[in-house]
N, C-alpha and C. Protein backbone atom coordinates (compact mmCIF):
# COMPACT_ATOMS: atom_id res chain seq x y z
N UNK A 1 -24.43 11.04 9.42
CA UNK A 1 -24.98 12.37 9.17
C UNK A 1 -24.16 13.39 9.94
N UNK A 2 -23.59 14.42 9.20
CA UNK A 2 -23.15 15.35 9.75
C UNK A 2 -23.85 16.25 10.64
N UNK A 3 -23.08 16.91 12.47
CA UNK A 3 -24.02 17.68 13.14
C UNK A 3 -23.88 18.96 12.58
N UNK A 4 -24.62 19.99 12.55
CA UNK A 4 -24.72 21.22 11.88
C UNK A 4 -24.39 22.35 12.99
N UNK A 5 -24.71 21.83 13.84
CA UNK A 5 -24.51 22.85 15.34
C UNK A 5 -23.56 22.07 15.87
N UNK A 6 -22.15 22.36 16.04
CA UNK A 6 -21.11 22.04 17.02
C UNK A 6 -21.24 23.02 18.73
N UNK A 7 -21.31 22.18 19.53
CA UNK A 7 -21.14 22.70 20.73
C UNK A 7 -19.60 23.24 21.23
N UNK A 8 -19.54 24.14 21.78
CA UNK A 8 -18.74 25.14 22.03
C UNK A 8 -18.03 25.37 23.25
N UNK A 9 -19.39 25.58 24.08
CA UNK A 9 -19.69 26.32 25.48
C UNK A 9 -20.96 25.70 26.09
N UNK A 10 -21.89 26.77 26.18
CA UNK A 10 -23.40 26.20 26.89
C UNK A 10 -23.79 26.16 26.08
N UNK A 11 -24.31 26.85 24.93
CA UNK A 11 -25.08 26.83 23.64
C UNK A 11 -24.29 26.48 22.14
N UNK A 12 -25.38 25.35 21.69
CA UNK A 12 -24.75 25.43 19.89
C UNK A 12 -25.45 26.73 19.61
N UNK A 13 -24.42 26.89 18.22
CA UNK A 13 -25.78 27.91 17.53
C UNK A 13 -27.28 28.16 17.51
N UNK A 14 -27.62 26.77 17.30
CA UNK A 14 -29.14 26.49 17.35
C UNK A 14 -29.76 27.11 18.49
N UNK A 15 -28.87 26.35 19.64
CA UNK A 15 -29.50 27.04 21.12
C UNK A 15 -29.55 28.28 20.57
N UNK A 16 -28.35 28.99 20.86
CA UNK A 16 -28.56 30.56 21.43
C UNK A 16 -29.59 31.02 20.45
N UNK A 17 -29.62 31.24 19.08
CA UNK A 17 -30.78 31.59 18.44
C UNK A 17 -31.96 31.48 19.11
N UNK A 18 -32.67 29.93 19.55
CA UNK A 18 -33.69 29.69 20.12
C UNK A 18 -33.43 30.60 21.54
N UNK A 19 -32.51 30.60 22.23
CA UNK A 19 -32.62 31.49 23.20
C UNK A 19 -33.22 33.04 23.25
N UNK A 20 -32.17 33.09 21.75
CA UNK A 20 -32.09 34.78 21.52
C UNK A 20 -33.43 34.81 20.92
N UNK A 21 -34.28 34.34 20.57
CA UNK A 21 -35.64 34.59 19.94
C UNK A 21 -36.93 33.84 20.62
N UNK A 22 -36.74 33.48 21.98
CA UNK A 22 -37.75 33.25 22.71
C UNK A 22 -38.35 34.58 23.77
N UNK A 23 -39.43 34.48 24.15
CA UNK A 23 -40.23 35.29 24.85
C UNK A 23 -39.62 35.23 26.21
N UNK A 24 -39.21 33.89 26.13
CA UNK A 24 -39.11 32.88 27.90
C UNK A 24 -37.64 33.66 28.23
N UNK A 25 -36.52 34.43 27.35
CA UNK A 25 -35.56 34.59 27.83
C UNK A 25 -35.91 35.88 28.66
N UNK A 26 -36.71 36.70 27.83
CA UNK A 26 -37.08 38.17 28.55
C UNK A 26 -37.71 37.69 29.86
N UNK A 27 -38.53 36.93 29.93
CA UNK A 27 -39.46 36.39 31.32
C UNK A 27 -38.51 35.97 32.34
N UNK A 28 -37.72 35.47 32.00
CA UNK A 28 -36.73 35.26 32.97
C UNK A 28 -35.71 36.72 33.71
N UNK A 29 -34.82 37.21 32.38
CA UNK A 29 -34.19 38.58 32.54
C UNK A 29 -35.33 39.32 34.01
N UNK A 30 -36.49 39.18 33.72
CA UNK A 30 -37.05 40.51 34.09
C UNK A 30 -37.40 39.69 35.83
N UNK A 31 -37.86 38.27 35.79
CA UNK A 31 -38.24 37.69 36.86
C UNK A 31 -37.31 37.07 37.98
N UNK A 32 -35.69 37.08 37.37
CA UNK A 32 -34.59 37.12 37.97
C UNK A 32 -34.66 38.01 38.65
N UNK A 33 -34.03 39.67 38.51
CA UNK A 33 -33.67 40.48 39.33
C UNK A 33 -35.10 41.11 40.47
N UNK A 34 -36.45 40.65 40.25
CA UNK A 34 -37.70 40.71 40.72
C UNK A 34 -37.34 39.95 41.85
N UNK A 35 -37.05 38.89 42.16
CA UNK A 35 -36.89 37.81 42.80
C UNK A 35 -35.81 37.99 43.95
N UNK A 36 -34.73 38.55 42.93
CA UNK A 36 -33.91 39.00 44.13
C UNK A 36 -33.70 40.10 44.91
N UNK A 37 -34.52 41.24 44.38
CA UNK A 37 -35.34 42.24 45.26
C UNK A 37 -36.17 41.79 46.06
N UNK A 38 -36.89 40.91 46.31
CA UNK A 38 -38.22 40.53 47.23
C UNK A 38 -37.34 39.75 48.10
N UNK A 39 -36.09 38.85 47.52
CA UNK A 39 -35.51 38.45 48.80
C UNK A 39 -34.70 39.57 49.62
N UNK A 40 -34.34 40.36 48.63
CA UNK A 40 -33.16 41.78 49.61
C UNK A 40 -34.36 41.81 50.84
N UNK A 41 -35.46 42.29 50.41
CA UNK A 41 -36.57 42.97 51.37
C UNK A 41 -36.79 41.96 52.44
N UNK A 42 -36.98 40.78 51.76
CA UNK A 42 -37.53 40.06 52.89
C UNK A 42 -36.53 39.13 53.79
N UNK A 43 -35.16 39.35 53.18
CA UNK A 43 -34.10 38.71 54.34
C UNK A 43 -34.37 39.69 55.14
N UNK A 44 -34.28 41.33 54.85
CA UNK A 44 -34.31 41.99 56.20
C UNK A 44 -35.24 42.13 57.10
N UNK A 45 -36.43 41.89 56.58
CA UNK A 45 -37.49 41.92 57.82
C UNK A 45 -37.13 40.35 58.34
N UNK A 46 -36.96 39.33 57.92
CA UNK A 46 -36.62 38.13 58.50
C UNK A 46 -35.43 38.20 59.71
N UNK A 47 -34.73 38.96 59.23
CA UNK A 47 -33.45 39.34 60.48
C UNK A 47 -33.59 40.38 61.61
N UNK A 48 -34.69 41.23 61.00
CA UNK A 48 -35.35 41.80 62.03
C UNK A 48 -36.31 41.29 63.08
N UNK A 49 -36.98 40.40 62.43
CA UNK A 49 -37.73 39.45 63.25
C UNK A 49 -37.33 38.49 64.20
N UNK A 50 -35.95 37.94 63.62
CA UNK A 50 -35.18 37.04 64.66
C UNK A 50 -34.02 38.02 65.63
N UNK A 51 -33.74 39.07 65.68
CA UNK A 51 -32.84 39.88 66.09
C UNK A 51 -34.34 40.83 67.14
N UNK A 52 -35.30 41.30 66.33
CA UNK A 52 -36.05 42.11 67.67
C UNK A 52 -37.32 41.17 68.30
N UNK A 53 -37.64 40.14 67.87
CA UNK A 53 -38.73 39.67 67.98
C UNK A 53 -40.39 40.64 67.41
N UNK A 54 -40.26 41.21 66.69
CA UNK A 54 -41.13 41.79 65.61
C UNK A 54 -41.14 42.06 64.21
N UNK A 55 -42.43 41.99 63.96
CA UNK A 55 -42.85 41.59 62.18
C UNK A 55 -42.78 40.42 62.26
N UNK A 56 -43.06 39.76 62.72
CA UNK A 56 -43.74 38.49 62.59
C UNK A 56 -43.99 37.78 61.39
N UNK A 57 -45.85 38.61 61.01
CA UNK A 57 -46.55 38.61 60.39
C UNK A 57 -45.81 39.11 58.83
N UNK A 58 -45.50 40.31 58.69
CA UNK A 58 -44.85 40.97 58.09
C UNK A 58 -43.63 40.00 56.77
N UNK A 59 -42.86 39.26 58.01
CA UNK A 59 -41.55 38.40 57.54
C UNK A 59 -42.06 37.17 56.64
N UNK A 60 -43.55 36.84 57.32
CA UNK A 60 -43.87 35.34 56.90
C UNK A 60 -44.56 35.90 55.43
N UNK A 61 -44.95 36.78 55.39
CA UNK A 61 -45.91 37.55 54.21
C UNK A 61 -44.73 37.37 52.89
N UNK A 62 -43.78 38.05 53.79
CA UNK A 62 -42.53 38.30 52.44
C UNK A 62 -41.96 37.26 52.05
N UNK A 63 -41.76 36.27 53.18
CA UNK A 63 -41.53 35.05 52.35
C UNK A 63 -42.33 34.06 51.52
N UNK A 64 -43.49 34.42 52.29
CA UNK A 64 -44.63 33.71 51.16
C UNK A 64 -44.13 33.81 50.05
N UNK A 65 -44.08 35.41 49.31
CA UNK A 65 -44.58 35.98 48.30
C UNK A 65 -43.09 35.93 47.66
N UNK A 66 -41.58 35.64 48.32
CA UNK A 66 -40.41 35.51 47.70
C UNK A 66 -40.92 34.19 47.05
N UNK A 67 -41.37 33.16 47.70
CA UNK A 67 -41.66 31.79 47.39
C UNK A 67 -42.47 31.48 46.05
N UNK A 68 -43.45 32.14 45.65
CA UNK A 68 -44.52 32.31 44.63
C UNK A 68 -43.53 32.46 43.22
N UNK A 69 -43.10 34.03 44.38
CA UNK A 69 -41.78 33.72 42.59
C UNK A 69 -41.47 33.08 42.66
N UNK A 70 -40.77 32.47 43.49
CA UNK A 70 -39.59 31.33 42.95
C UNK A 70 -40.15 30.05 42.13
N UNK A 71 -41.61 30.00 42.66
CA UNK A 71 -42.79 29.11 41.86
C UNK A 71 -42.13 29.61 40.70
N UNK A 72 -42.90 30.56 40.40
CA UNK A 72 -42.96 31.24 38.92
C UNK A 72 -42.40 31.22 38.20
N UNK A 73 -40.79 31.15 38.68
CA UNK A 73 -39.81 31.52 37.78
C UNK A 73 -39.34 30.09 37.59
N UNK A 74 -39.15 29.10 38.78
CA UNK A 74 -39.09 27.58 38.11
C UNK A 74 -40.06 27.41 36.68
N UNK A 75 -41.17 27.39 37.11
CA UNK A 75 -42.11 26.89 35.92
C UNK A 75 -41.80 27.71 34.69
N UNK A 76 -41.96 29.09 34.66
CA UNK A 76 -41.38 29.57 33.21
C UNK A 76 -39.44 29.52 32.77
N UNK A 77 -38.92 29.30 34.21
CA UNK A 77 -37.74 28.64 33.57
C UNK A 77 -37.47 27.45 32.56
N UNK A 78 -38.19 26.37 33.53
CA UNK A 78 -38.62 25.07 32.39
C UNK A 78 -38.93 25.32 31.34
N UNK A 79 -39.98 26.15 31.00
CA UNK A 79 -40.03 26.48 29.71
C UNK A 79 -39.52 26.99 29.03
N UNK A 80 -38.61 27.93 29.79
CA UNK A 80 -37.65 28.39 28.60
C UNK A 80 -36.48 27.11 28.49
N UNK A 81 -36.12 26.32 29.16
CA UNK A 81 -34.91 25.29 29.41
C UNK A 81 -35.84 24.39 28.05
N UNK A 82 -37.03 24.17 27.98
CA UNK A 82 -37.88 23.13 26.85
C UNK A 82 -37.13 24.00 25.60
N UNK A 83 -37.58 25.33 25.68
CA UNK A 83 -37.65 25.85 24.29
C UNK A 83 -36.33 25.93 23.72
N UNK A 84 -35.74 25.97 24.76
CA UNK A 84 -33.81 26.14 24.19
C UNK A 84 -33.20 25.01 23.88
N UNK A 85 -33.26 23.98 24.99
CA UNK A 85 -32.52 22.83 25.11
C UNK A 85 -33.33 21.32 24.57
N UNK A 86 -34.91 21.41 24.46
CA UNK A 86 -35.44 20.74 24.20
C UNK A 86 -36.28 19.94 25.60
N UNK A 87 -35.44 20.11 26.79
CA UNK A 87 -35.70 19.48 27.99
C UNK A 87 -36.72 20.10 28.58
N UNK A 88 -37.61 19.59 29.66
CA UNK A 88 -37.89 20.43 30.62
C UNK A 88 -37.03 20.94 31.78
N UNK A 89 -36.49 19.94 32.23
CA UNK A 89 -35.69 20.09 33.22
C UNK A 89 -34.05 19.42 33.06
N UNK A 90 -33.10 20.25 33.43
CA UNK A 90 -32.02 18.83 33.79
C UNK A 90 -31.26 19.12 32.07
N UNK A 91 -31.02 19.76 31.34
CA UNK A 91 -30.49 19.72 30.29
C UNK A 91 -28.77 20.00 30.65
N UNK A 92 -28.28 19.35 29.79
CA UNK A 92 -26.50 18.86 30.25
C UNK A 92 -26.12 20.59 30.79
N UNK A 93 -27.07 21.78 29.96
CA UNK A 93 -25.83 22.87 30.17
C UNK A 93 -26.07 23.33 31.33
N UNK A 94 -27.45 23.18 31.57
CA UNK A 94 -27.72 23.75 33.45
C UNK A 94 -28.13 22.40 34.15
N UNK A 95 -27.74 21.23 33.68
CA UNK A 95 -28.24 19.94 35.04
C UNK A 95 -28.15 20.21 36.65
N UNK A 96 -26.50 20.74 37.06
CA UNK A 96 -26.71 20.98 38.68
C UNK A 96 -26.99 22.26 38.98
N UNK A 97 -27.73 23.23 38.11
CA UNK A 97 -27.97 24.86 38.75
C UNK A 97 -29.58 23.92 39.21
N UNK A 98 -30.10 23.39 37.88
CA UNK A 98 -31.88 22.51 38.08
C UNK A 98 -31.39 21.35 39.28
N UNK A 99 -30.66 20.53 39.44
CA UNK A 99 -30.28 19.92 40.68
C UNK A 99 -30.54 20.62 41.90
N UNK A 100 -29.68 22.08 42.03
CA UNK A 100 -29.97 22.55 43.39
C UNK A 100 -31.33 22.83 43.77
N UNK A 101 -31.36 23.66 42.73
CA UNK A 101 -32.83 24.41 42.27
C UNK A 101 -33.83 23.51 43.15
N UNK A 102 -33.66 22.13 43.01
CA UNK A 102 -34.74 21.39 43.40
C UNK A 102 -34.65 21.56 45.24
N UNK A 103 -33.50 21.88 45.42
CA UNK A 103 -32.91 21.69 47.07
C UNK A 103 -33.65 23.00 47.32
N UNK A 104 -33.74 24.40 46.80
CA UNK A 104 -34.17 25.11 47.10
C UNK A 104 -35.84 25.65 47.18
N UNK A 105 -36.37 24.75 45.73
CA UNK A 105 -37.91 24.60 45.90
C UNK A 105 -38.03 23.39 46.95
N UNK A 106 -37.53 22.77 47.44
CA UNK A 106 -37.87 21.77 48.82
C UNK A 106 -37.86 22.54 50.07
N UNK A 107 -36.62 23.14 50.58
CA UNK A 107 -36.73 24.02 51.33
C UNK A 107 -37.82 25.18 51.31
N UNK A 108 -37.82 25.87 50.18
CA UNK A 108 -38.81 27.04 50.28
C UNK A 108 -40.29 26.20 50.36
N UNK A 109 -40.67 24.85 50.32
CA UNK A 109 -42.16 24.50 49.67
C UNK A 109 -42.11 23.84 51.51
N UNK A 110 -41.13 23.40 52.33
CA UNK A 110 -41.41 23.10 53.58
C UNK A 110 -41.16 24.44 54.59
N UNK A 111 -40.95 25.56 53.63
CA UNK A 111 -41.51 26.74 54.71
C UNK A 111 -42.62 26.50 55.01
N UNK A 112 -43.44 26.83 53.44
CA UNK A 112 -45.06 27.28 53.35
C UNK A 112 -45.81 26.00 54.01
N UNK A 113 -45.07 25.00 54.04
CA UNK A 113 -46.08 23.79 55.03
C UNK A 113 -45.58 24.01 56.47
N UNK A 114 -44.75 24.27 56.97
CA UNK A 114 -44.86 24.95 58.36
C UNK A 114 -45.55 25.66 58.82
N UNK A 115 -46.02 26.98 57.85
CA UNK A 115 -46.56 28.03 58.38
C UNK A 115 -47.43 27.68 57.92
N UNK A 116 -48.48 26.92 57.38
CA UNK A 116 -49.89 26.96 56.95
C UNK A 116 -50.39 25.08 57.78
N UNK A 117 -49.27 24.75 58.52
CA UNK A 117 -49.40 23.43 59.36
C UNK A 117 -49.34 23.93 60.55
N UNK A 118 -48.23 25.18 61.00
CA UNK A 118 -48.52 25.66 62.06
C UNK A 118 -47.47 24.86 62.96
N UNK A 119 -46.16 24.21 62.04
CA UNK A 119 -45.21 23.35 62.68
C UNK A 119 -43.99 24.26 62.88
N UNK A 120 -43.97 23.89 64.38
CA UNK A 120 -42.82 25.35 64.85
C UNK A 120 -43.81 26.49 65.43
N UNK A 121 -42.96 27.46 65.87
CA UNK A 121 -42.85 28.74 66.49
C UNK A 121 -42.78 29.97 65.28
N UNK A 122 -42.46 30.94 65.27
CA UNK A 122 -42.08 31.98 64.18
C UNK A 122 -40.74 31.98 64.16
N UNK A 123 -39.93 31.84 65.35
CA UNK A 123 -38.08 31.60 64.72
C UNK A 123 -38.67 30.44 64.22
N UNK A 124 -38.80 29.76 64.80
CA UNK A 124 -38.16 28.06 64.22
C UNK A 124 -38.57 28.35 62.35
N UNK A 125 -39.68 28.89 61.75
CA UNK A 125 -40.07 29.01 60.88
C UNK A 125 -39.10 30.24 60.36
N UNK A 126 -38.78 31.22 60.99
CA UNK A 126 -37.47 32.20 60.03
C UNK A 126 -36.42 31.60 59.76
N UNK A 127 -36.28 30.27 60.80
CA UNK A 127 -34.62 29.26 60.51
C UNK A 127 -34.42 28.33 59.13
N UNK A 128 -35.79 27.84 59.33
CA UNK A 128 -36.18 27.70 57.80
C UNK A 128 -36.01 27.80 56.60
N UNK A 129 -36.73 29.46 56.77
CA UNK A 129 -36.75 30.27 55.85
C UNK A 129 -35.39 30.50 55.35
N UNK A 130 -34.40 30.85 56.39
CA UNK A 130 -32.84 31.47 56.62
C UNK A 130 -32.22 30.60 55.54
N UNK A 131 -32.55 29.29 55.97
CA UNK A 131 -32.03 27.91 55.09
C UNK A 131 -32.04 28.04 53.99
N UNK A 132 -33.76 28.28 53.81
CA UNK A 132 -33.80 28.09 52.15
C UNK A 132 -33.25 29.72 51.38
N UNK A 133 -32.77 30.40 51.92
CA UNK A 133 -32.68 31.76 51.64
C UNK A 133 -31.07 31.46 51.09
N UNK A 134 -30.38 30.31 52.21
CA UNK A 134 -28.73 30.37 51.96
C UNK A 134 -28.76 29.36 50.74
N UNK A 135 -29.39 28.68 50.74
CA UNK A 135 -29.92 27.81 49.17
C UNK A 135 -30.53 28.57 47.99
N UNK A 136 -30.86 29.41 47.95
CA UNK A 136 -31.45 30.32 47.50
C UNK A 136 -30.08 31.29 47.02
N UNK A 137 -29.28 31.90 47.67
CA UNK A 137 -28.19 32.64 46.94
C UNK A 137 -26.99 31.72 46.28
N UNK A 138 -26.82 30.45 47.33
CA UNK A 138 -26.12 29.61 45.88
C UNK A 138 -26.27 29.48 45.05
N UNK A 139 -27.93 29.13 44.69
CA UNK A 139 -28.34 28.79 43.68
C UNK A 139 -28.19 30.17 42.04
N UNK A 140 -28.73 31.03 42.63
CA UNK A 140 -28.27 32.41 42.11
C UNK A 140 -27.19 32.78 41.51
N UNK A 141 -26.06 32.25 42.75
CA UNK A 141 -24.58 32.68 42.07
C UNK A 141 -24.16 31.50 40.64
N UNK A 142 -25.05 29.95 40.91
CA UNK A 142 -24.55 29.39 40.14
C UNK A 142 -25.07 29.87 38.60
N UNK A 143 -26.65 30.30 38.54
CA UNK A 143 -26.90 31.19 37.30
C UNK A 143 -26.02 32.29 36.89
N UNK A 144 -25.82 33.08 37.38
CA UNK A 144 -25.05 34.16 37.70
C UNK A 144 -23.57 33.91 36.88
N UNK A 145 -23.19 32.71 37.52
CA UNK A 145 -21.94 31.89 37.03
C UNK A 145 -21.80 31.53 35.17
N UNK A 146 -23.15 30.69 35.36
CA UNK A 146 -23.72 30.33 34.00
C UNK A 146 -23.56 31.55 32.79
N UNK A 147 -24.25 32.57 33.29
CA UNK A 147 -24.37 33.98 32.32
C UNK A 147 -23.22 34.14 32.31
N UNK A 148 -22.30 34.64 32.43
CA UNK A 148 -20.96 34.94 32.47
C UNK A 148 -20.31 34.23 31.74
N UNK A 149 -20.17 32.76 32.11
CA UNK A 149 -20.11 31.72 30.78
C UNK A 149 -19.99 32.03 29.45
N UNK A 150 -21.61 32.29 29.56
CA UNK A 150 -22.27 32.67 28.05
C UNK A 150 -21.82 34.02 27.54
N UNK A 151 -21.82 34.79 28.47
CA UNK A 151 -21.39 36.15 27.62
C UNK A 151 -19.57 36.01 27.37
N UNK A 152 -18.76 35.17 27.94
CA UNK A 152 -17.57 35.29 27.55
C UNK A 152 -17.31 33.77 26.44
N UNK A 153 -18.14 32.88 26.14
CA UNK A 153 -18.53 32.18 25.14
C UNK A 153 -18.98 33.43 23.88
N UNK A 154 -19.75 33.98 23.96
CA UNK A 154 -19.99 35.08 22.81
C UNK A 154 -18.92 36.06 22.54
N UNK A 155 -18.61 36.38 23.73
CA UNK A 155 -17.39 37.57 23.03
C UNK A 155 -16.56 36.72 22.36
N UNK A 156 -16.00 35.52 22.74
CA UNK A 156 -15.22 34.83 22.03
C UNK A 156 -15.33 34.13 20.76
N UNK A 157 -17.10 33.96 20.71
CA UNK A 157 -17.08 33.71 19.22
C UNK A 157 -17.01 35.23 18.37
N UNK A 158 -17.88 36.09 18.93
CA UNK A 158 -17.24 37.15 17.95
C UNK A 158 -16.16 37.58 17.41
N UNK A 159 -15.20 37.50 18.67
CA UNK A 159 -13.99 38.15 18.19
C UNK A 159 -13.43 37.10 17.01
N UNK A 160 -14.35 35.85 17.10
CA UNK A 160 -13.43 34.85 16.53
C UNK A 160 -14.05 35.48 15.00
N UNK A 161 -15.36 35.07 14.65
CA UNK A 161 -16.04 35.86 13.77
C UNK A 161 -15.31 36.93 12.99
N UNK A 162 -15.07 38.22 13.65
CA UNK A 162 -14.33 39.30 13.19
C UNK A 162 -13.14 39.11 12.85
N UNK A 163 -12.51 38.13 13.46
CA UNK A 163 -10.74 37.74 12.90
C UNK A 163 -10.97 37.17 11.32
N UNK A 164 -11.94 36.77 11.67
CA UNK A 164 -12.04 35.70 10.17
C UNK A 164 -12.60 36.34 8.77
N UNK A 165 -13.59 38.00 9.80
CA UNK A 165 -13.89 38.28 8.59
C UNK A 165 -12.94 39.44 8.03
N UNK A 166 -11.75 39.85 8.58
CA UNK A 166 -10.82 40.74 8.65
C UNK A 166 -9.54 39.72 7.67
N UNK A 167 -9.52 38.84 8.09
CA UNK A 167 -8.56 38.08 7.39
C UNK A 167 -8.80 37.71 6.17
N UNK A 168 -10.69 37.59 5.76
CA UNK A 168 -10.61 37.58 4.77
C UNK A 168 -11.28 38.36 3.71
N UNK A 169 -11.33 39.80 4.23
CA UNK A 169 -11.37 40.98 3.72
C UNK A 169 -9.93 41.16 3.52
N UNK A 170 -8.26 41.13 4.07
CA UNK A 170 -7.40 41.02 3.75
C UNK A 170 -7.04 39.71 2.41
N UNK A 171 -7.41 38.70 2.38
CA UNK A 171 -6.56 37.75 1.46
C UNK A 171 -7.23 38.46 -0.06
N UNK A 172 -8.58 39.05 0.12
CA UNK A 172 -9.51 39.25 -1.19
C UNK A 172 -8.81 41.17 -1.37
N UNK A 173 -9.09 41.10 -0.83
CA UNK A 173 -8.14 43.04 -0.92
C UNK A 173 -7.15 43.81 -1.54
């Protein structure tokens, strides 16, 4: 049986369609740059906290609440990774961004059991945090990486597209 979708790049046709016509891609778009605003905010009270010894309270709040997203956006990531790729998790085109990913929901999920176990001090718990924060922007750049991918996978099918339909607006002309 012949495949109908040849792979390219990250996406067959099939994908990106399913991409381009899911709900889960906007949920993401919008819960990405959300995410990395709450960390801008809350690395700096975290560095303020280990640099003056205040905000405390303040630092642990913001990381809570960086953490929730990062909940959030795993779980509706999966779903968008189901709806595109078929997978929940782990699909060939993002396997090690969902690999790290996991390094970084480990780190961020043994913050919130420090501070709600009460294991450690408030540095020892911003060092932590710091950790999963530097796991946290790898992880980022490797999406980051990914998109870029994809958008120079598309320009390239277009342009390819337009050659072809120029060439054969020329042979018929």
């Amino acid at each position: 049986m012949a495949q109908t979708s040849q792979k390219t790049g990250l996406y067959t046709a099939e994908e990106r369609r399913r991409r381009d016509q899911t709900k889960w891609t906007l949920v993401q778009g919008v819960l990405a740059p959300l995410q990395f605003l709450v960390f801008l905010v809350s690395l700096g009270l975290v560095l303020r906290y280990l640099a003056a010894g205040e905000g405390l309270a303040l630092a642990t709040w913001s990381v809570v609440i960086k953490t929730v997203i990062l909940y959030i956006i795993m779980v509706t990531g999966s779903i968008w990774e189901k709806v595109v790729f078929g997978r929940w998790l782990f699909a060939p085109a993002f396997f090690w961004e969902d690999v790290f990913s996991m390094l970084v929901l480990a780190l961020h999920t043994a913050y919130l059991a420090a501070v709600f176990a009460g294991w450690g001090d408030g540095r020892d718990q911003m060092l932590l945090a710091l950790a999963a924060y530097a796991t946290y922007v790898v992880n980022a750049g490797q999406f980051l990486w990914k998109l870029r991918q994809a958008r120079l996978q598309q320009a390239a099918q277009d342009e390819a597209a337009s050659n072809q339909d120029a060439l054969g607006v020329g042979a018929t002309g």
